[in-house]
Protein backbone atom coordinates (compact mmCIF):
# COMPACT_ATOMS: atom_id res chain seq x y z
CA UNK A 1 -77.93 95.60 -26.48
CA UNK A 2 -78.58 99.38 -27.20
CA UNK A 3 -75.78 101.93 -25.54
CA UNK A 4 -76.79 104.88 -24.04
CA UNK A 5 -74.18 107.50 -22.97
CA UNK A 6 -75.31 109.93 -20.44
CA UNK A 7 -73.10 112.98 -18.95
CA UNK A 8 -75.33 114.27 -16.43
CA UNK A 9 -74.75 112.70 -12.71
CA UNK A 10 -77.60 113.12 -10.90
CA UNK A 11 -80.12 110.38 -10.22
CA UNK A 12 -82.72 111.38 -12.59
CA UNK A 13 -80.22 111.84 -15.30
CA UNK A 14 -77.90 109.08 -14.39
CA UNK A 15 -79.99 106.19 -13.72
CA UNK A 16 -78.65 103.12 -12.52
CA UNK A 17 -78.60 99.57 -14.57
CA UNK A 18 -79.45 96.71 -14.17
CA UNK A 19 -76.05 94.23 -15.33
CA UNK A 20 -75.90 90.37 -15.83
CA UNK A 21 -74.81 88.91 -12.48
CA UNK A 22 -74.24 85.07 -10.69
CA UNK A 23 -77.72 83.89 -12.59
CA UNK A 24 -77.04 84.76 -15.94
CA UNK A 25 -73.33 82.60 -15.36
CA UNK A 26 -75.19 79.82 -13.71
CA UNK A 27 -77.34 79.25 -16.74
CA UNK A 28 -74.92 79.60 -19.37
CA UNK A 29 -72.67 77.54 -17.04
CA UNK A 30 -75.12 74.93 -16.33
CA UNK A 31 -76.37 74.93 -19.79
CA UNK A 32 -73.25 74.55 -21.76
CA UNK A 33 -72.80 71.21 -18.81
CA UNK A 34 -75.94 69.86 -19.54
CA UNK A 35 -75.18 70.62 -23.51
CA UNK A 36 -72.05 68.76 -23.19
CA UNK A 37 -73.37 66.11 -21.25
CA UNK A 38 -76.50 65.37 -23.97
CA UNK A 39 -74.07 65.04 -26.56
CA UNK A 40 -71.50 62.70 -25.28
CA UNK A 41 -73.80 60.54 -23.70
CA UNK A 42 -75.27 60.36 -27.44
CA UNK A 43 -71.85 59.57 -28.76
CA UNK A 44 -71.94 56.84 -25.76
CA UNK A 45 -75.34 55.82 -27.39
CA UNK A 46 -74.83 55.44 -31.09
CA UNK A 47 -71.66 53.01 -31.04
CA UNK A 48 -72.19 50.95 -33.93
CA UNK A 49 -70.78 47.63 -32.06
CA UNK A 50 -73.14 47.72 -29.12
CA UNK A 51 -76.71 46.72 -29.05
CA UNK A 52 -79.49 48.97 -28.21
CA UNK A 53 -79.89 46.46 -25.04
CA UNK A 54 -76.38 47.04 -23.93
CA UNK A 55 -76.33 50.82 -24.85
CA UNK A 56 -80.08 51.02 -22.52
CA UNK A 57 -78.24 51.94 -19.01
CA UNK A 58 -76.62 54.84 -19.81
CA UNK A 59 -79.69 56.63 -17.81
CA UNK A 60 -77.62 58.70 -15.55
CA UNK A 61 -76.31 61.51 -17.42
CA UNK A 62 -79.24 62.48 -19.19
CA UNK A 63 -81.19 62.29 -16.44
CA UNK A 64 -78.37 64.52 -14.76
CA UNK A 65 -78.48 66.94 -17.56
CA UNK A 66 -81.99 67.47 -17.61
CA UNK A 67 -81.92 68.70 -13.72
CA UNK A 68 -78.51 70.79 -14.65
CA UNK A 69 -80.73 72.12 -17.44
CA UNK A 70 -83.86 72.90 -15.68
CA UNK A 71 -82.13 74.43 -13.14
CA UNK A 72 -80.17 76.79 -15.43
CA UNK A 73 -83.28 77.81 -17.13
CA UNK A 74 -84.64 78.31 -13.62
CA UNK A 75 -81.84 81.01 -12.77
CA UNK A 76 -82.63 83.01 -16.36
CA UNK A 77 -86.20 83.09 -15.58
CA UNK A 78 -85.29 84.39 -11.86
CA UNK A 79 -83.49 87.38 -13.77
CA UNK A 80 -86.12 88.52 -15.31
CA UNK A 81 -87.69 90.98 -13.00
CA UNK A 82 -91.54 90.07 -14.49
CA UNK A 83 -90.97 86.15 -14.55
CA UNK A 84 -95.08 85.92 -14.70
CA UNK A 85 -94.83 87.46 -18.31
CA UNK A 86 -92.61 85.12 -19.44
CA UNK A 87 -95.65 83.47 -21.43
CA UNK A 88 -95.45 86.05 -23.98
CA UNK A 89 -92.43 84.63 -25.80
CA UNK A 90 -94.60 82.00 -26.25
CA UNK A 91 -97.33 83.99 -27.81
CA UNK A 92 -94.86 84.41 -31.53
CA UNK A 93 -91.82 83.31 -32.58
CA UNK A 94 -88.98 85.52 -34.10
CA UNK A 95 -86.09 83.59 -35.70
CA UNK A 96 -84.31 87.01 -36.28
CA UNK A 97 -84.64 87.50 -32.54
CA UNK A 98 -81.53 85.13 -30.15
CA UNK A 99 -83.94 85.25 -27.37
CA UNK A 100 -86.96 83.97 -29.32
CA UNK A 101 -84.81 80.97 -30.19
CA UNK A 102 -84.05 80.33 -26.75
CA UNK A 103 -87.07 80.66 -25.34
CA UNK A 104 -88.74 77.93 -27.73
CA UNK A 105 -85.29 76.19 -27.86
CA UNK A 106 -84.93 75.59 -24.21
CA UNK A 107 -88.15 73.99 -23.46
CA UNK A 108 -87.59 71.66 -26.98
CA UNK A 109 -84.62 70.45 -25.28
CA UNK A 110 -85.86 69.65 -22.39
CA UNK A 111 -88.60 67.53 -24.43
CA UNK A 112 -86.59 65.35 -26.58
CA UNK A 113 -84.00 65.18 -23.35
CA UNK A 114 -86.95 63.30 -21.48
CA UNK A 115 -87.81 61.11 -24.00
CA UNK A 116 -84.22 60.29 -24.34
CA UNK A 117 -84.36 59.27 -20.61
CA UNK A 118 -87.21 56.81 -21.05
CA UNK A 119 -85.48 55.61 -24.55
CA UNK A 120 -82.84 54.30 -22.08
CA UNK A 121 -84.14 53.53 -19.22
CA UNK A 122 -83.49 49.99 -18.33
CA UNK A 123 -86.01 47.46 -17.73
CA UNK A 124 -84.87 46.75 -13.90
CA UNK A 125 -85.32 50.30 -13.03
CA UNK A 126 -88.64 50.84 -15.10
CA UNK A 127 -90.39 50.48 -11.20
CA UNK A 128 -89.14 54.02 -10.82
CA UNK A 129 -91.98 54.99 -13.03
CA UNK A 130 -95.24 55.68 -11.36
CA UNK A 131 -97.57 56.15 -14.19
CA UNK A 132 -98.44 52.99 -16.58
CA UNK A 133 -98.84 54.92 -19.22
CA UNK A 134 -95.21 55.91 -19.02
CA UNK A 135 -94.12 52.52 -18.77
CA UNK A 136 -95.54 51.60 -22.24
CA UNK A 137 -94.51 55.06 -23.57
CA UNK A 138 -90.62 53.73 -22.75
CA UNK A 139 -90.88 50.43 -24.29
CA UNK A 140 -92.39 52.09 -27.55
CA UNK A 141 -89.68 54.87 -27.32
CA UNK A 142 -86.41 51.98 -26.44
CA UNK A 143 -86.40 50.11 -30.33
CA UNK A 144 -86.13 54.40 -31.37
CA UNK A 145 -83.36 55.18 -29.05
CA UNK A 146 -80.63 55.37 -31.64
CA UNK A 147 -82.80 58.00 -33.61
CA UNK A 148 -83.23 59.77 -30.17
CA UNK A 149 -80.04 59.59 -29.46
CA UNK A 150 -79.24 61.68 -32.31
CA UNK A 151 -81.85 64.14 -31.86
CA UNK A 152 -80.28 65.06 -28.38
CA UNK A 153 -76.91 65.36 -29.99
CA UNK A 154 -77.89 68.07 -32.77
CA UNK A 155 -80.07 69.39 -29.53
CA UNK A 156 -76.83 69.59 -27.26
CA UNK A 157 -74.52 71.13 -30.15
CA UNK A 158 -77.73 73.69 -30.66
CA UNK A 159 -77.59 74.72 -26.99
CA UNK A 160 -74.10 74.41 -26.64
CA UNK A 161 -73.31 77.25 -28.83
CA UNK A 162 -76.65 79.32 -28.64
CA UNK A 163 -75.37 80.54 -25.13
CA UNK A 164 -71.86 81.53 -27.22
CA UNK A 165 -74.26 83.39 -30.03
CA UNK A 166 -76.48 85.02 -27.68
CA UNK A 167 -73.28 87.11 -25.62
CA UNK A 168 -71.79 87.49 -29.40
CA UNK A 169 -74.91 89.32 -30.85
CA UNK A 170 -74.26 91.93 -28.15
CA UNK A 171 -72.86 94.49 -30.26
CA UNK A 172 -71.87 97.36 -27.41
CA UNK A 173 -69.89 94.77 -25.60
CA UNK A 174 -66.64 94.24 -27.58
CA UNK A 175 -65.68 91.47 -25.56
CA UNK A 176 -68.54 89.48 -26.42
CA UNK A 177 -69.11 90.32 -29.87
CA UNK A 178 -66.27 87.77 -31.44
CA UNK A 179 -67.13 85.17 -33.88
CA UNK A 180 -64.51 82.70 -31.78
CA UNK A 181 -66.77 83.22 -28.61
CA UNK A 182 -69.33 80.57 -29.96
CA UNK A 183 -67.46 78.12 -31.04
CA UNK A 184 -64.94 78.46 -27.54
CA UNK A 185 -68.35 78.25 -25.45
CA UNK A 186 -69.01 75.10 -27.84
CA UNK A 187 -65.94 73.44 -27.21
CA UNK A 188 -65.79 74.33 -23.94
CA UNK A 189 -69.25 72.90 -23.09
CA UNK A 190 -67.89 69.36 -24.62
CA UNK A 191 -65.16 69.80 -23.01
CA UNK A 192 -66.66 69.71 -19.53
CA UNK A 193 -69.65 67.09 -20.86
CA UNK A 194 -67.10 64.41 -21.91
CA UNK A 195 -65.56 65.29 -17.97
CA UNK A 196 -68.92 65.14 -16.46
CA UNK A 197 -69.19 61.80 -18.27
CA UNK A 198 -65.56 60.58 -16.73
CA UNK A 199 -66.83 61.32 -13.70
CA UNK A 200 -70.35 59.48 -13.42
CA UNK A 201 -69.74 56.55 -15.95
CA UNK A 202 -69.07 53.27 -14.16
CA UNK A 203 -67.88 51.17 -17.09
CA UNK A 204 -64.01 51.35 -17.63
CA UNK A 205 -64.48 51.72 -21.61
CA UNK A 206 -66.44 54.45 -21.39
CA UNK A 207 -64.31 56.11 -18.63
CA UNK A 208 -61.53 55.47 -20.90
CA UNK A 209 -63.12 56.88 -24.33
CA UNK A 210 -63.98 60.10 -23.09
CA UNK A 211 -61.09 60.07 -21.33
CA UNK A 212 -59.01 60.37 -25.08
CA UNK A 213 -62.05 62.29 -26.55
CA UNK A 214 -61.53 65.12 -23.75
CA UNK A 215 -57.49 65.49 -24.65
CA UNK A 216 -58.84 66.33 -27.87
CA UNK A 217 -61.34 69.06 -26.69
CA UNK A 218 -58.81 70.27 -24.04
CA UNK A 219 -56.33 71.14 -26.88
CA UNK A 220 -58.64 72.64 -29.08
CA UNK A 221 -59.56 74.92 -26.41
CA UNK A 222 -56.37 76.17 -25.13
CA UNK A 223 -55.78 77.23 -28.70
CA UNK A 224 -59.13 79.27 -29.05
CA UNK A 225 -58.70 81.02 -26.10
CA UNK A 226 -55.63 82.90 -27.53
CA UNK A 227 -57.41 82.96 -30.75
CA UNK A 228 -60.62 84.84 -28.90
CA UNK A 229 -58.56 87.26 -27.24
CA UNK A 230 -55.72 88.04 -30.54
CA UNK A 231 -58.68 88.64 -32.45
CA UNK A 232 -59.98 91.37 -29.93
CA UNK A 233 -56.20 92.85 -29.75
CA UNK A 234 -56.13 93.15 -33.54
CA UNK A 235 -59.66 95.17 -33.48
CA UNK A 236 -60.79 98.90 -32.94
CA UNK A 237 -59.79 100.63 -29.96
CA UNK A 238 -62.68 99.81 -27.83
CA UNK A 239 -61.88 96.03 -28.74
CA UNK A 240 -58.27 96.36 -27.45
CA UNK A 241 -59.78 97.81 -24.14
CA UNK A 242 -61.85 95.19 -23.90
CA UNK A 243 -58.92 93.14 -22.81
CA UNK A 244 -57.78 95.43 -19.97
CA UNK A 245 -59.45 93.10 -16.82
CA UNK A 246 -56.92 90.24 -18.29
CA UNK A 247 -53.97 91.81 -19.06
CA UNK A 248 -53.83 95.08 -17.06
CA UNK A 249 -52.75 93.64 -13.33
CA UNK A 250 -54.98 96.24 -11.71
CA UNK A 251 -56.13 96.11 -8.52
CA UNK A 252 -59.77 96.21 -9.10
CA UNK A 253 -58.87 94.16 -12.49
CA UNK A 254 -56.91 91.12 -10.33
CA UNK A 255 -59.93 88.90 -10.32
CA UNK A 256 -59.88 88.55 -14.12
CA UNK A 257 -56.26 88.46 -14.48
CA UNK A 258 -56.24 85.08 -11.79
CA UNK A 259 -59.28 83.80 -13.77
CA UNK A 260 -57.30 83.61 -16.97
CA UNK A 261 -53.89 82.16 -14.54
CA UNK A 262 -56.35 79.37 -12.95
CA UNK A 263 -58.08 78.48 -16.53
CA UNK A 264 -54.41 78.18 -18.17
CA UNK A 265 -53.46 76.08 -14.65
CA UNK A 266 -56.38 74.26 -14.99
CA UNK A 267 -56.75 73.18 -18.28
CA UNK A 268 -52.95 72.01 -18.95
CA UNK A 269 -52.46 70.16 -15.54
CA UNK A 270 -56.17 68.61 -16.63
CA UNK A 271 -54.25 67.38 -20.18
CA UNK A 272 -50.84 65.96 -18.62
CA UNK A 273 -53.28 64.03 -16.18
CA UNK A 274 -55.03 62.66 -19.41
CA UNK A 275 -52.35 61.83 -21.27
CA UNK A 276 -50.66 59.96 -18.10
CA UNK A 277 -53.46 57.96 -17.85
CA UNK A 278 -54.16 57.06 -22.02
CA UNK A 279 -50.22 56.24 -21.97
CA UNK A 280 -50.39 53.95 -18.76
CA UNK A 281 -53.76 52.14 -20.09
CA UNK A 282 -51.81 51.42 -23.77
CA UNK A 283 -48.55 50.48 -22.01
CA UNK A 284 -50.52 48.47 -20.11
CA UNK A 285 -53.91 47.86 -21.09
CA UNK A 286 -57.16 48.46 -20.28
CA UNK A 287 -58.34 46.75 -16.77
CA UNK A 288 -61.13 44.96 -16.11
CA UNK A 289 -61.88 47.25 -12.90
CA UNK A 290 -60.23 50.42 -12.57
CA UNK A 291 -58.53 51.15 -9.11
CA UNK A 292 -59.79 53.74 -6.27
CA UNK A 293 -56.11 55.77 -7.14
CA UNK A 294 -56.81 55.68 -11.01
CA UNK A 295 -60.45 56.80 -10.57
CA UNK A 296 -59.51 59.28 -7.90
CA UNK A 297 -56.71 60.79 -10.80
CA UNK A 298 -59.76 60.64 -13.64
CA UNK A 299 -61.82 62.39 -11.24
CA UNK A 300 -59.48 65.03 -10.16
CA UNK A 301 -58.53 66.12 -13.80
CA UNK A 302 -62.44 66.16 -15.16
CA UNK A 303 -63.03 68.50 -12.16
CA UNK A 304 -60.25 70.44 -13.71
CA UNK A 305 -62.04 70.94 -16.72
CA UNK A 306 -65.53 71.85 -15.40
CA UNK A 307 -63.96 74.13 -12.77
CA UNK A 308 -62.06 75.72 -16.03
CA UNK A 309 -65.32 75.90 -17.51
CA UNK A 310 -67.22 77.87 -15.12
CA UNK A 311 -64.29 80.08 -14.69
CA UNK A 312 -63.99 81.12 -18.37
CA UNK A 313 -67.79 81.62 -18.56
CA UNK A 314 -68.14 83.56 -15.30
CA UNK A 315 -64.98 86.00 -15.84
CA UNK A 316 -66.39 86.73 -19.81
CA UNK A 317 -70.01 87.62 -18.46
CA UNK A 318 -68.52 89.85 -15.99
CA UNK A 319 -65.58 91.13 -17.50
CA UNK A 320 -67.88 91.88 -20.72
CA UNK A 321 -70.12 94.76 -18.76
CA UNK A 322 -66.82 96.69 -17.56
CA UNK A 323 -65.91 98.07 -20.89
CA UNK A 324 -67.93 99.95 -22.82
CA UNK A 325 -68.14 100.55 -26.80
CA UNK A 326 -67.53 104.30 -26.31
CA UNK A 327 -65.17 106.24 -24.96
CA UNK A 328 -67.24 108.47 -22.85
């Protein structure tokens, strides 16, 4: 992003600009979900003590993820006031250029997402298929779906932090330009895949895996959001003012300031629910059938983390465009 100061104020001299609004949150929301989702759902798919015919019915979340994706890249391409010449990132590719490796990376995902969704698509619900061809395509694709599976996981870690790089590359922002802000969109995006998981997975060991797999996440998290905001305080002046919308209790500034209260509500009341519920299952053990008050609890603390999610994402992307590099 180029700054350009201008100290006229008419409207020839003082044009007005265009900033990154709901859309632009949306996608890297829904992006970093469906990121999340691809790569747990491959950790689902590559445990060593299942067969491939047991791990074939985890169809669900990618299937889930590929809409969430689709209709994040949807919103990015709605931003772009010429959508109809989107065709000519297609025309080269740049890998010194963020947005060249999104616009190829994007689609790729998408690919190797589909064929991850006939790789496990069992054979009871292969009717869903209208096309032959397809049919034989997903019986070819299901003895490959460990090897897919792992595609999609380097594919969701890719897109996962690509949407961190691309806000961090933005030099005249200082609160996006942070080498923590990838790896906290990373984390975060797990984070909220392994809840997303929770949520849709009907068997109780997989409920309960990414049940202890999110506590991890969770805690990594809550320590790099300090760490993403310390290492703006300890930066240049512009850095330090980046942090004003979170720490300044301003009137037009209370928006940010509650974001940060509900993500540090959020995420900890998310963690104690966790932990209740890995401490009751070892005290206890693991049921056969999980009841409607334990999956109502599971449920309620992975919304937690997604709403946490979308909160963090949305109050960086707007918070970002209030402070400037410069002074003036």
């Amino acid at each position: 992003m180029v700054e350009i100061t201008i100290t006229g104020t008419n409207s020839i001299t003082f044009p007005h600009f265009e900033v990154w609004d709901w859309r632009i949150v949306l996608y890297l929301f829904l992006g970093g979900l469906a990121a999340g989702t691809l790569v747990m759902c491959s950790i689902a798919n590559l445990r060593p003590t299942k067969t491939v015919e047991e791990l074939a019915k985890c169809v669900r979340a990618p299937l889930i993820a590929f809409v969430m994706l689709a209709v994040g890249a949807l919103f990015i391409i709605l931003e772009i006031k010429a959508p109809w010449h989107l065709y000519w990132g297609y025309l080269t590719f740049q890998p010194l250029s963020l947005m060249s490796w999104g616009t190829w990376g994007v689609p790729l995902v998408l690919f190797f997402n589909a064929l991850y969704i006939l790789a496990v698509l069992p054979e009871e619900q292969k009717h869903y298929l209208r096309f032959e061809f397809l049919k034989r395509f997903s019986d070819r694709l299901k003895p490959k779906m460990r090897l897919i599976a792992k595609i999609n996981f380097v594919a969701g870690i890719f897109l996962a932090i690509y949407t961190g790089i691309l806000l961090a590359s933005f030099l005249a922002v200082p609160l996006w330009n942070n080498a923590t802000l990838p790896i906290l969109f990373l984390v975060s995006a797990l984070s909220a895949g392994a809840a997303f998981i929770v949520i849709i997975a009907k068997d109780v060991e997989i409920k309960y895996l990414f049940t202890k797999i999110d506590v991890w996440l969770i805690v990594i998290e809550l320590l790099l959001i300090p760490l993403y905001f310390y290492g703006l305080y300890v930066s240049s002046a512009p850095y330090k003012r980046a942090l004003e919308p979170f720490f300044s209790f301003k009137g037009e500034y209370f928006i940010y300031t509650l974001a940060l209260i509900l993500i540090f509500l959020f995420l900890p009341l998310a963690l104690r629910m966790k932990i209740g519920e890995i401490t009751e299952f070892e005290e206890h053990g693991l049921p056969h059938q999980f009841t409607r008050g334990q999956i109502l609890r599971m449920n309620i603390a992975a919304i937690l983390v997604i709403a946490g999610t979308l909160i963090l994402r949305g109050a960086i992307v707007y918070a970002g465009q209030l402070i400037k590099l410069s002074i003036y």
